[in-house]
N, C-alpha and C. Protein backbone atom coordinates (compact mmCIF):
# COMPACT_ATOMS: atom_id res chain seq x y z
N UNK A 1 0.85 -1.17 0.00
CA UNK A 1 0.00 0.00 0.00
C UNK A 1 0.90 1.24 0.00
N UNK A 2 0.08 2.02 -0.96
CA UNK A 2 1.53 3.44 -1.14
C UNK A 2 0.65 4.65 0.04
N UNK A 3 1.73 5.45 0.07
CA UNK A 3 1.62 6.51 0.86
C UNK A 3 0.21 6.79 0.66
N UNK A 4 -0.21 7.38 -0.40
CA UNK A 4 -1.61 7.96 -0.86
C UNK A 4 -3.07 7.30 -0.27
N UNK A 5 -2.28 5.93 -0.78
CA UNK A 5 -3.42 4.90 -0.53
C UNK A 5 -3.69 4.65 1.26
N UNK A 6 -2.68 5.03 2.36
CA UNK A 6 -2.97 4.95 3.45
C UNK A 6 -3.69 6.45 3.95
N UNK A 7 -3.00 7.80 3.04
CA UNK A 7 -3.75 8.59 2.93
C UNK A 7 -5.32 8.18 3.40
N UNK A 8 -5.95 7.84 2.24
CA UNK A 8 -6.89 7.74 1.91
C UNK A 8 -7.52 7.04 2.81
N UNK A 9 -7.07 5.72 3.00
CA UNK A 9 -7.96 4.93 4.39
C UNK A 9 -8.06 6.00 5.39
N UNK A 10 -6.66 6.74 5.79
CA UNK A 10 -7.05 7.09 7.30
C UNK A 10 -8.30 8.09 7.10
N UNK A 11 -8.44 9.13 5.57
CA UNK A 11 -9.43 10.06 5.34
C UNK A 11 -10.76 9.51 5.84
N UNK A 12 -11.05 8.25 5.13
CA UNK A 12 -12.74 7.64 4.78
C UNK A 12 -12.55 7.09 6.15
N UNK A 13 -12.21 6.84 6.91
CA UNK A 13 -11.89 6.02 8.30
C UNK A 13 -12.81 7.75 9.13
N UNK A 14 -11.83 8.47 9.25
CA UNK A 14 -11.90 9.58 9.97
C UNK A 14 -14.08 10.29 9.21
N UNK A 15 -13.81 10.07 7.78
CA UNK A 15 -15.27 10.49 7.50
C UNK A 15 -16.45 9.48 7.62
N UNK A 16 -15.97 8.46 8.47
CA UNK A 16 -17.11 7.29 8.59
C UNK A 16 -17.31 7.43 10.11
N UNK A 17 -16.28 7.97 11.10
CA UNK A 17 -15.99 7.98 12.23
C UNK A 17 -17.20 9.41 12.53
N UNK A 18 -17.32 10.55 11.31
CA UNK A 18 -18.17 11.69 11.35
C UNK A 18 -19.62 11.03 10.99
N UNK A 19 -19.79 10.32 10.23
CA UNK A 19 -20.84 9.85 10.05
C UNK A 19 -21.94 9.07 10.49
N UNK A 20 -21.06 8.45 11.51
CA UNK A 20 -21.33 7.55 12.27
C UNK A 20 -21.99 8.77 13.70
N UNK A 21 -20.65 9.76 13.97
CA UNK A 21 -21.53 10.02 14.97
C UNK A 21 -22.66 11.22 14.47
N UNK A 22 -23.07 11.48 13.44
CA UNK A 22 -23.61 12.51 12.69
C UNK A 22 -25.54 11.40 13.10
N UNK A 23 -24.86 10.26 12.64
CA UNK A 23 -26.69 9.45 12.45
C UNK A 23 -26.68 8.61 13.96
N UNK A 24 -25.43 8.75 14.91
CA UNK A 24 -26.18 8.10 16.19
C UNK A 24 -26.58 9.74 16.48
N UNK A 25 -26.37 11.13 16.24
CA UNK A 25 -26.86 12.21 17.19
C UNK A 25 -28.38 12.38 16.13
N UNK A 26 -28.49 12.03 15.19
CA UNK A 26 -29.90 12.13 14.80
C UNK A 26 -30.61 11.20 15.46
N UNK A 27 -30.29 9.77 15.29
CA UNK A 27 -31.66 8.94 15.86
C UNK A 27 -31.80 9.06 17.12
N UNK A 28 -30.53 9.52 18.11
CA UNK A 28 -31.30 9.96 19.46
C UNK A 28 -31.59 11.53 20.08
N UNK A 29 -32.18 12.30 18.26
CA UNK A 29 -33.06 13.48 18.26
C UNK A 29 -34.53 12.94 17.80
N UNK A 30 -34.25 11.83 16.89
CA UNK A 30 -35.82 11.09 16.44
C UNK A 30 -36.09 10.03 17.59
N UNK A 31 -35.70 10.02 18.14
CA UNK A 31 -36.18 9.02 19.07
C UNK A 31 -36.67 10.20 20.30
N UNK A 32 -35.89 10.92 20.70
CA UNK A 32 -36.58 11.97 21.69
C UNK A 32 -37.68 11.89 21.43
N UNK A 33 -37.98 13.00 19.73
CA UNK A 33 -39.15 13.65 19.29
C UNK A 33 -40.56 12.24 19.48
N UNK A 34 -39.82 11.16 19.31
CA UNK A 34 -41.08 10.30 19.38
C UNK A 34 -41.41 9.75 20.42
N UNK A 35 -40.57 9.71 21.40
CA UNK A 35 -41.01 9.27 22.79
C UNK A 35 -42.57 10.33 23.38
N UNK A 36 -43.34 9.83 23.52
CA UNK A 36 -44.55 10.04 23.53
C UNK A 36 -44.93 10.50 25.11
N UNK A 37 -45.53 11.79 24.92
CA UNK A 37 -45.82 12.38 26.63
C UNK A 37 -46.54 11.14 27.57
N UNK A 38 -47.13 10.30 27.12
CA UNK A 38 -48.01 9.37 27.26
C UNK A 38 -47.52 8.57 28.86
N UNK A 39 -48.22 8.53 29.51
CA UNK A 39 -47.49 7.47 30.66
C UNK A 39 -48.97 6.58 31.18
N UNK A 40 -47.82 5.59 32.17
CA UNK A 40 -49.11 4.19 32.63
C UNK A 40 -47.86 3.37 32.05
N UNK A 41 -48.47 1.70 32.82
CA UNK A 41 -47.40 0.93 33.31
C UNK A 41 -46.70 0.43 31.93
N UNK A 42 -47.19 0.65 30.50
CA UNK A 42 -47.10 0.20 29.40
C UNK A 42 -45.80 0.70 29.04
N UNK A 43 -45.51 1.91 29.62
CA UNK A 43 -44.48 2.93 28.73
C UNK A 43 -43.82 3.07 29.53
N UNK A 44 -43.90 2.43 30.79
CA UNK A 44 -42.89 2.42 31.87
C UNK A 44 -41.68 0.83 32.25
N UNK A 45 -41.90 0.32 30.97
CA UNK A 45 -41.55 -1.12 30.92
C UNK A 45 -39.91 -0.82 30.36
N UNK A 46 -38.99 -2.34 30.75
CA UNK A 46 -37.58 -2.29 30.68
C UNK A 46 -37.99 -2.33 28.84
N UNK A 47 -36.51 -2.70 28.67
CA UNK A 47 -36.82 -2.60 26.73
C UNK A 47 -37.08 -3.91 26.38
N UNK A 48 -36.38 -4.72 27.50
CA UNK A 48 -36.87 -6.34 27.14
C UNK A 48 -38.28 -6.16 27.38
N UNK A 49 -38.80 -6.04 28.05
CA UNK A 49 -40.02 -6.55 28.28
C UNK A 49 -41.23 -5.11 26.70
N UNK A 50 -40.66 -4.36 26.87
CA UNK A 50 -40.96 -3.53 25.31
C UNK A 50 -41.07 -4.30 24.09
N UNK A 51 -40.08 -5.19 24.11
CA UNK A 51 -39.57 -5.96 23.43
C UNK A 51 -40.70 -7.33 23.18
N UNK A 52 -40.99 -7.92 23.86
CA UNK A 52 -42.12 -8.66 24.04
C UNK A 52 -42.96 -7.98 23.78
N UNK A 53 -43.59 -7.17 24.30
CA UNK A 53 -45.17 -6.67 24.13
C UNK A 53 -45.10 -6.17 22.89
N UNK A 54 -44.31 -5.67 21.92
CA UNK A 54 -44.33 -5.33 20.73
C UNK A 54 -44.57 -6.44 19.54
N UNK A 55 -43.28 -7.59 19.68
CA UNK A 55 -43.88 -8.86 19.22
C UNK A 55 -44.78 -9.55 19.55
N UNK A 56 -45.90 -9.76 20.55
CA UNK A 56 -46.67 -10.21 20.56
C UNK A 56 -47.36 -8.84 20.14
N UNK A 57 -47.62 -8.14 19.61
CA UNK A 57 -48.66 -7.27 19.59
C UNK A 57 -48.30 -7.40 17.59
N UNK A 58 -47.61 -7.90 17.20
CA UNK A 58 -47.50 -8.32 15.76
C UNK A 58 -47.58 -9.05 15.61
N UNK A 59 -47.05 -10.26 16.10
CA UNK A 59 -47.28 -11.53 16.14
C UNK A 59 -48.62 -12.79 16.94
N UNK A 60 -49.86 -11.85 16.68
CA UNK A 60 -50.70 -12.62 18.00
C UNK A 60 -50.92 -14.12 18.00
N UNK A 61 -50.60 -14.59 19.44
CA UNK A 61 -50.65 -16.25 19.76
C UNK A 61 -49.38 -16.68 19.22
N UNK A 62 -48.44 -15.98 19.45
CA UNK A 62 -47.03 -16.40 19.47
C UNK A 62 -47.10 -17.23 20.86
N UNK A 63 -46.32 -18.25 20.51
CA UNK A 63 -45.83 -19.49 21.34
C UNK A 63 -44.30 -18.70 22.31
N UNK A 64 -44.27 -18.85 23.78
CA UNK A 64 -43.73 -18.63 24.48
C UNK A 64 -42.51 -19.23 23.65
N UNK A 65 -41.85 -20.16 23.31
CA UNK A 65 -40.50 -20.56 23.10
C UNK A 65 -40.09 -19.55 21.84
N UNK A 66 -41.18 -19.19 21.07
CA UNK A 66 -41.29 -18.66 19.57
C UNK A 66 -40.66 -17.05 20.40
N UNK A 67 -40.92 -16.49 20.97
CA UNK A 67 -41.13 -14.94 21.84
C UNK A 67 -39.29 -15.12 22.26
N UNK A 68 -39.52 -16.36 23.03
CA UNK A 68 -37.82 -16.00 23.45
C UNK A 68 -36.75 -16.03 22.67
N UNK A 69 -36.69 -16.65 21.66
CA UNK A 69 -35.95 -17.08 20.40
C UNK A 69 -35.83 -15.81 19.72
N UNK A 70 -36.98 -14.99 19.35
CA UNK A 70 -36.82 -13.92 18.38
C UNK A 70 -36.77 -12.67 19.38
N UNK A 71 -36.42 -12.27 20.90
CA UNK A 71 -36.31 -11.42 21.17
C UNK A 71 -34.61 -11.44 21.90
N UNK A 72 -34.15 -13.13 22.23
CA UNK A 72 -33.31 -12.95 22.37
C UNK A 72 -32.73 -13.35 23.59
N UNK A 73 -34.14 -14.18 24.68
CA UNK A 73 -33.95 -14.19 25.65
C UNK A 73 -33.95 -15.39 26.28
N UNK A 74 -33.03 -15.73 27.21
CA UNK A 74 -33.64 -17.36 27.27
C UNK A 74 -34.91 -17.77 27.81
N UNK A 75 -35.26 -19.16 27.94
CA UNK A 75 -36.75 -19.26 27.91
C UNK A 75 -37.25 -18.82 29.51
N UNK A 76 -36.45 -19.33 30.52
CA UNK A 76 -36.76 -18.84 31.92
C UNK A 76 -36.78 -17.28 32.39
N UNK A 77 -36.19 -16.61 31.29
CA UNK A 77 -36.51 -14.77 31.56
C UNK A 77 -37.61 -14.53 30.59
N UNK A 78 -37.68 -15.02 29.28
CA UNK A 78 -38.87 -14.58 28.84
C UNK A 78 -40.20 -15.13 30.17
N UNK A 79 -40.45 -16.14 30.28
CA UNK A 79 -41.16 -16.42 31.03
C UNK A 79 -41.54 -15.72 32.55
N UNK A 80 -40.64 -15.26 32.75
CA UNK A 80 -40.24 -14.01 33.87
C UNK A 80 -41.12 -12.82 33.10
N UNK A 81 -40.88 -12.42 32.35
CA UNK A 81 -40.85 -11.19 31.73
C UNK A 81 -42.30 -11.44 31.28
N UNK A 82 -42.84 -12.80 30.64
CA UNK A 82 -44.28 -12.63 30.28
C UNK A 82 -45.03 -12.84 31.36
N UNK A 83 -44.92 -13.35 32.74
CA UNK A 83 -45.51 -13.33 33.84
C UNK A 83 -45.71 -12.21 34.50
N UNK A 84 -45.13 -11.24 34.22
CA UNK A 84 -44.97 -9.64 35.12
C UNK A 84 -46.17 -9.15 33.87
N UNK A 85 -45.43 -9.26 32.44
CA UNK A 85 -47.37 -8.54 31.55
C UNK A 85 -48.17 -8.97 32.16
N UNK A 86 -48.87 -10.44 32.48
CA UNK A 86 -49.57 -10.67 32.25
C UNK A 86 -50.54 -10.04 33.90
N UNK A 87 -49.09 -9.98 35.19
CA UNK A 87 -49.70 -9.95 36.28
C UNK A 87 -50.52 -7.71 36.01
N UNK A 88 -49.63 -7.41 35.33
CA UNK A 88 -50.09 -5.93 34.89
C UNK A 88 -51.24 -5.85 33.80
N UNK A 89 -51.86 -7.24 33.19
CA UNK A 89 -53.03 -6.78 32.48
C UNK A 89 -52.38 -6.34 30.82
N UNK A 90 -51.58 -6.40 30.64
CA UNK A 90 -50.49 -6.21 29.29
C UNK A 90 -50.71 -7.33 28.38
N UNK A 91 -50.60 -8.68 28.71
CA UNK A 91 -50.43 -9.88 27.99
C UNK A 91 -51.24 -10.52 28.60
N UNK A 92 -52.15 -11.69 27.48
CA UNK A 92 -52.64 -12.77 28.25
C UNK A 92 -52.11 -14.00 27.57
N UNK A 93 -52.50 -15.40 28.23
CA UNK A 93 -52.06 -16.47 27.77
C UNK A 93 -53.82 -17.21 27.44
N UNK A 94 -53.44 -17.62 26.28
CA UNK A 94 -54.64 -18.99 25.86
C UNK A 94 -54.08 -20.23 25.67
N UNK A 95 -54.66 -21.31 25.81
CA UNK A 95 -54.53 -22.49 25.40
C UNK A 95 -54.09 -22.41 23.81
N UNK A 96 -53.34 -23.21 23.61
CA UNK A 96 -53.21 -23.82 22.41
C UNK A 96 -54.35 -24.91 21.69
N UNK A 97 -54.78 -24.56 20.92
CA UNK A 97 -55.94 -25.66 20.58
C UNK A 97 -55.27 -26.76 20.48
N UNK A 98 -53.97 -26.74 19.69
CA UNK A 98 -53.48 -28.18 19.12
C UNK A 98 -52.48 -28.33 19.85
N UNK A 99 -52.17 -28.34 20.91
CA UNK A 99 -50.95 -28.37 21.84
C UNK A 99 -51.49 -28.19 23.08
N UNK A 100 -52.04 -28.92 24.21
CA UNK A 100 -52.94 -28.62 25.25
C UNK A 100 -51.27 -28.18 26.28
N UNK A 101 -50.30 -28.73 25.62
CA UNK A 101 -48.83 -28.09 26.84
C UNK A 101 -48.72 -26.91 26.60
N UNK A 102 -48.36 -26.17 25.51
CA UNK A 102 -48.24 -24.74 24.86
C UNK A 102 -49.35 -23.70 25.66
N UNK A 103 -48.91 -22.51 25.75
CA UNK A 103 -49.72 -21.36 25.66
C UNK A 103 -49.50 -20.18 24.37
N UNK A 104 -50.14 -19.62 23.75
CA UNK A 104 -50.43 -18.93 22.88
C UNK A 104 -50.24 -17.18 23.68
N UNK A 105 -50.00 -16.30 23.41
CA UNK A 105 -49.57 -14.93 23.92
C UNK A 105 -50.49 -13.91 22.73
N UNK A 106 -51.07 -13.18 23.70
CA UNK A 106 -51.80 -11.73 22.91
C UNK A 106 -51.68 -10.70 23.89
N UNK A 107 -51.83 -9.39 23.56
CA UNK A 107 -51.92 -8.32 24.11
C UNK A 107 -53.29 -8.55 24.58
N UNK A 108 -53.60 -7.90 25.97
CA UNK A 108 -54.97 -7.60 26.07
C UNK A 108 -55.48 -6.56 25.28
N UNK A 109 -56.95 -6.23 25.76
CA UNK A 109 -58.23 -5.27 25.03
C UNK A 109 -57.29 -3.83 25.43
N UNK A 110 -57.06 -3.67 26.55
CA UNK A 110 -56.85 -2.16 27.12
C UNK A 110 -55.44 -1.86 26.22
N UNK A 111 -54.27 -3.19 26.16
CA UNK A 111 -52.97 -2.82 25.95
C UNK A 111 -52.99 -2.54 24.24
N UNK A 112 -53.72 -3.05 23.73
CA UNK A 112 -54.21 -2.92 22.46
C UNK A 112 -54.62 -1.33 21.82
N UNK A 113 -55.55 -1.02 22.48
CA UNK A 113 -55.70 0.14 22.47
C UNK A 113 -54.71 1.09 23.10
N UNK A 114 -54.36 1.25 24.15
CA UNK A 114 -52.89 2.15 24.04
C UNK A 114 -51.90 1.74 23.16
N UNK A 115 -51.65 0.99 22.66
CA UNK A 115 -50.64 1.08 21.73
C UNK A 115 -51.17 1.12 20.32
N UNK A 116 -52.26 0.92 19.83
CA UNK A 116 -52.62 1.63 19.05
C UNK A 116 -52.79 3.40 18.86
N UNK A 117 -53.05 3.79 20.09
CA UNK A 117 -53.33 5.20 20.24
C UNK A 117 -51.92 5.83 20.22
N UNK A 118 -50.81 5.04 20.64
CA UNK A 118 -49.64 5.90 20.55
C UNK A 118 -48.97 5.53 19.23
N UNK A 119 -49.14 4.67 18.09
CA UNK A 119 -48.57 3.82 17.58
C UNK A 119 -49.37 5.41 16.21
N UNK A 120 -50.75 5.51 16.32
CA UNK A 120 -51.26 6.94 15.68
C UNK A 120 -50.76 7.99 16.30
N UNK A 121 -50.16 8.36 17.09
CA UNK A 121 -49.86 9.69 17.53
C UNK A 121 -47.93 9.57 17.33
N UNK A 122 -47.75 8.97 17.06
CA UNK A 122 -46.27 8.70 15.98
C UNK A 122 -46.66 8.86 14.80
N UNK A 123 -47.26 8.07 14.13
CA UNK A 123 -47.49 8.24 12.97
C UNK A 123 -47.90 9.66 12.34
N UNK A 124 -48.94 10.44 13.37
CA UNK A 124 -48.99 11.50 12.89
C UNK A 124 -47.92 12.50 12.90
N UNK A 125 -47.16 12.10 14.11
CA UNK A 125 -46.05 13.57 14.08
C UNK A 125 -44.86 12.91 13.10
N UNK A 126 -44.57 12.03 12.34
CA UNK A 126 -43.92 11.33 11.47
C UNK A 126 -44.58 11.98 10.09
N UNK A 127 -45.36 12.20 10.55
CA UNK A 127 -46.04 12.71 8.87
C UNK A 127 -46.05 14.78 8.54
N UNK A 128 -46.30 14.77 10.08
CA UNK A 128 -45.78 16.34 9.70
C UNK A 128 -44.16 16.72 9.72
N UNK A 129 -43.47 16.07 10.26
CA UNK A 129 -42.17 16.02 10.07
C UNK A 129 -41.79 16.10 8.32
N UNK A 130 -42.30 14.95 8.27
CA UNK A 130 -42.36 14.16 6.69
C UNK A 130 -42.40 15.86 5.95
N UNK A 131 -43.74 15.89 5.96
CA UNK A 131 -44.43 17.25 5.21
C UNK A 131 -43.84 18.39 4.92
N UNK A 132 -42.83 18.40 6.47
CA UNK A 132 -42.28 19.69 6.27
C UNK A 132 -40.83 19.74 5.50
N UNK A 133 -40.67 18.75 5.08
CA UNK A 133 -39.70 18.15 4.37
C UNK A 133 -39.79 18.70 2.46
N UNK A 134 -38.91 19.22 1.79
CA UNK A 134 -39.61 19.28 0.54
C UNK A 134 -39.14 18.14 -0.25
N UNK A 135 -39.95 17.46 -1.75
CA UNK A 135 -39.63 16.56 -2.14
C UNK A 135 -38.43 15.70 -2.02
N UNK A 136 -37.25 16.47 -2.53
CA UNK A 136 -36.30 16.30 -2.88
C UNK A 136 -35.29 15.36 -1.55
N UNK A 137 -35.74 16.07 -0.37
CA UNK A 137 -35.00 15.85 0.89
C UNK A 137 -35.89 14.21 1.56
N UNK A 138 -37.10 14.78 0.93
CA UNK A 138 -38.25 13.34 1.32
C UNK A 138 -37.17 12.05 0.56
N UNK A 139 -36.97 12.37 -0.61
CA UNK A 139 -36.48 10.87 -1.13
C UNK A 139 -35.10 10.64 -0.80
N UNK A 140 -34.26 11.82 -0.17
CA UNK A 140 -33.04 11.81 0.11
C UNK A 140 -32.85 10.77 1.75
N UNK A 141 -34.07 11.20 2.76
CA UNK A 141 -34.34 10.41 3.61
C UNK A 141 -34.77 9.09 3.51
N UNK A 142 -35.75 8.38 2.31
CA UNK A 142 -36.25 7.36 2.25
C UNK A 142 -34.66 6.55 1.86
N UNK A 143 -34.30 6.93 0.96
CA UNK A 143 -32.55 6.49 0.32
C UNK A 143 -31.86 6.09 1.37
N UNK A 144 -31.82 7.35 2.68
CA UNK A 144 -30.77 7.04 3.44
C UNK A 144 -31.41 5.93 4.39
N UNK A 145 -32.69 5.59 4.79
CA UNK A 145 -32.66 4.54 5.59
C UNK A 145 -33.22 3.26 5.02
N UNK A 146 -33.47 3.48 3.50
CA UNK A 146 -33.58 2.06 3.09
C UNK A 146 -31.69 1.82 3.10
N UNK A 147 -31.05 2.15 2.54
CA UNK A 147 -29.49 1.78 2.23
C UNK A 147 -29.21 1.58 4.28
N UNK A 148 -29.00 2.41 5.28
CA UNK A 148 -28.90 1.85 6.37
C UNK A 148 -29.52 0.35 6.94
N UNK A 149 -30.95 0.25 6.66
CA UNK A 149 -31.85 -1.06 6.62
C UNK A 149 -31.14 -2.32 6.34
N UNK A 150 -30.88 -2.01 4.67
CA UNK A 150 -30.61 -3.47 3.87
C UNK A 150 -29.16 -3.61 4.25
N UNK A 151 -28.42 -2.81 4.86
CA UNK A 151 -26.72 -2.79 5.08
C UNK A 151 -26.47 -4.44 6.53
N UNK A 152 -25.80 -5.14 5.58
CA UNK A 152 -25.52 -6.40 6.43
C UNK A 152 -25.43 -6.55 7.91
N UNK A 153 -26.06 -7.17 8.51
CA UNK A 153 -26.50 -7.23 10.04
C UNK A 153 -24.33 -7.49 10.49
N UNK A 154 -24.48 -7.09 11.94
CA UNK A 154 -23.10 -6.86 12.67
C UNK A 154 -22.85 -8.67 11.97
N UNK A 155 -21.40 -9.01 12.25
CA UNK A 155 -20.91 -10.11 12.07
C UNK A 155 -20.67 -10.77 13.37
N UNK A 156 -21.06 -11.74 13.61
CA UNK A 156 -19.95 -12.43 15.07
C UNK A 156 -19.04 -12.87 14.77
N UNK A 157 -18.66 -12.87 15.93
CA UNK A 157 -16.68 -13.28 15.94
C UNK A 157 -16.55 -14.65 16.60
């Protein structure tokens, strides 16, 4: 590698090092703006347990082993973690029709509706944001977080 060429790494090194902290100080200005005045025991939850009530609230009658697997947790903390929803009225459990061992996971009636109600009151301030945006910068944003999105998940070592 010639002089130039280490040039150059240390440049794009040093402008990825700006970039990097350029889009962690935006998403924790978009994440402020969307954290929602909203309170009650829903919005007062760790991120694991956020974490759950969100997938089951997409996924309804997700299977307890199914919940820990895709959030990450082993099965004796998810189970921790879905026992505290359920004792707060957040999550319930049903039978499995075809599995009388299994339980099935849904949001309740009430948790449903708050997170629908905040899930619209994002959406709307996402859209005047959006709005106030002119074309040009609209597709410059859609660009930058589809290309962040599809960019290859971390590697393990």
């Amino acid at each position: 590698m010639t002089a130039t060429d280490n040039e150059i790494a240390m440049t794009n090194q040093s402008d990825d090092r700006l970039l990097i902290a350029e889009i962690e100080r935006s998403l924790t200005v978009i994440a402020e703006r969307l954290t929602s005045p909203t309170s009650g025991p829903i919005f007062d939850l760790p991120l694991s347990h956020m974490k759950c009530v969100h997938l089951v609230a997409s996924s309804p009658g997700l299977r307890l082993v199914d919940l820990a697997k895709a959030v990450g947790m082993a099965l004796p903390a998810a189970s921790r973690a879905i026992d505290k929803l359920v004792r707060q009225d957040i999550i319930r459990r049903e039978a499995d029709t075809q599995d009388r061992r299994a339980l099935r996971l849904y949001l309740t009636d009430a948790a449903r509706v708050t997170l629908d109600g905040a899930m619209e009151q994002r959406a709307s301030e996402l859209g005047e944001w959006i709005g106030s945006l002119s074309p040009s910068d609209r597709e410059a944003v859609r660009i930058g977080l589809g290309l962040l999105a599809a960019a290859p998940p971390k590697r393990e070592n």
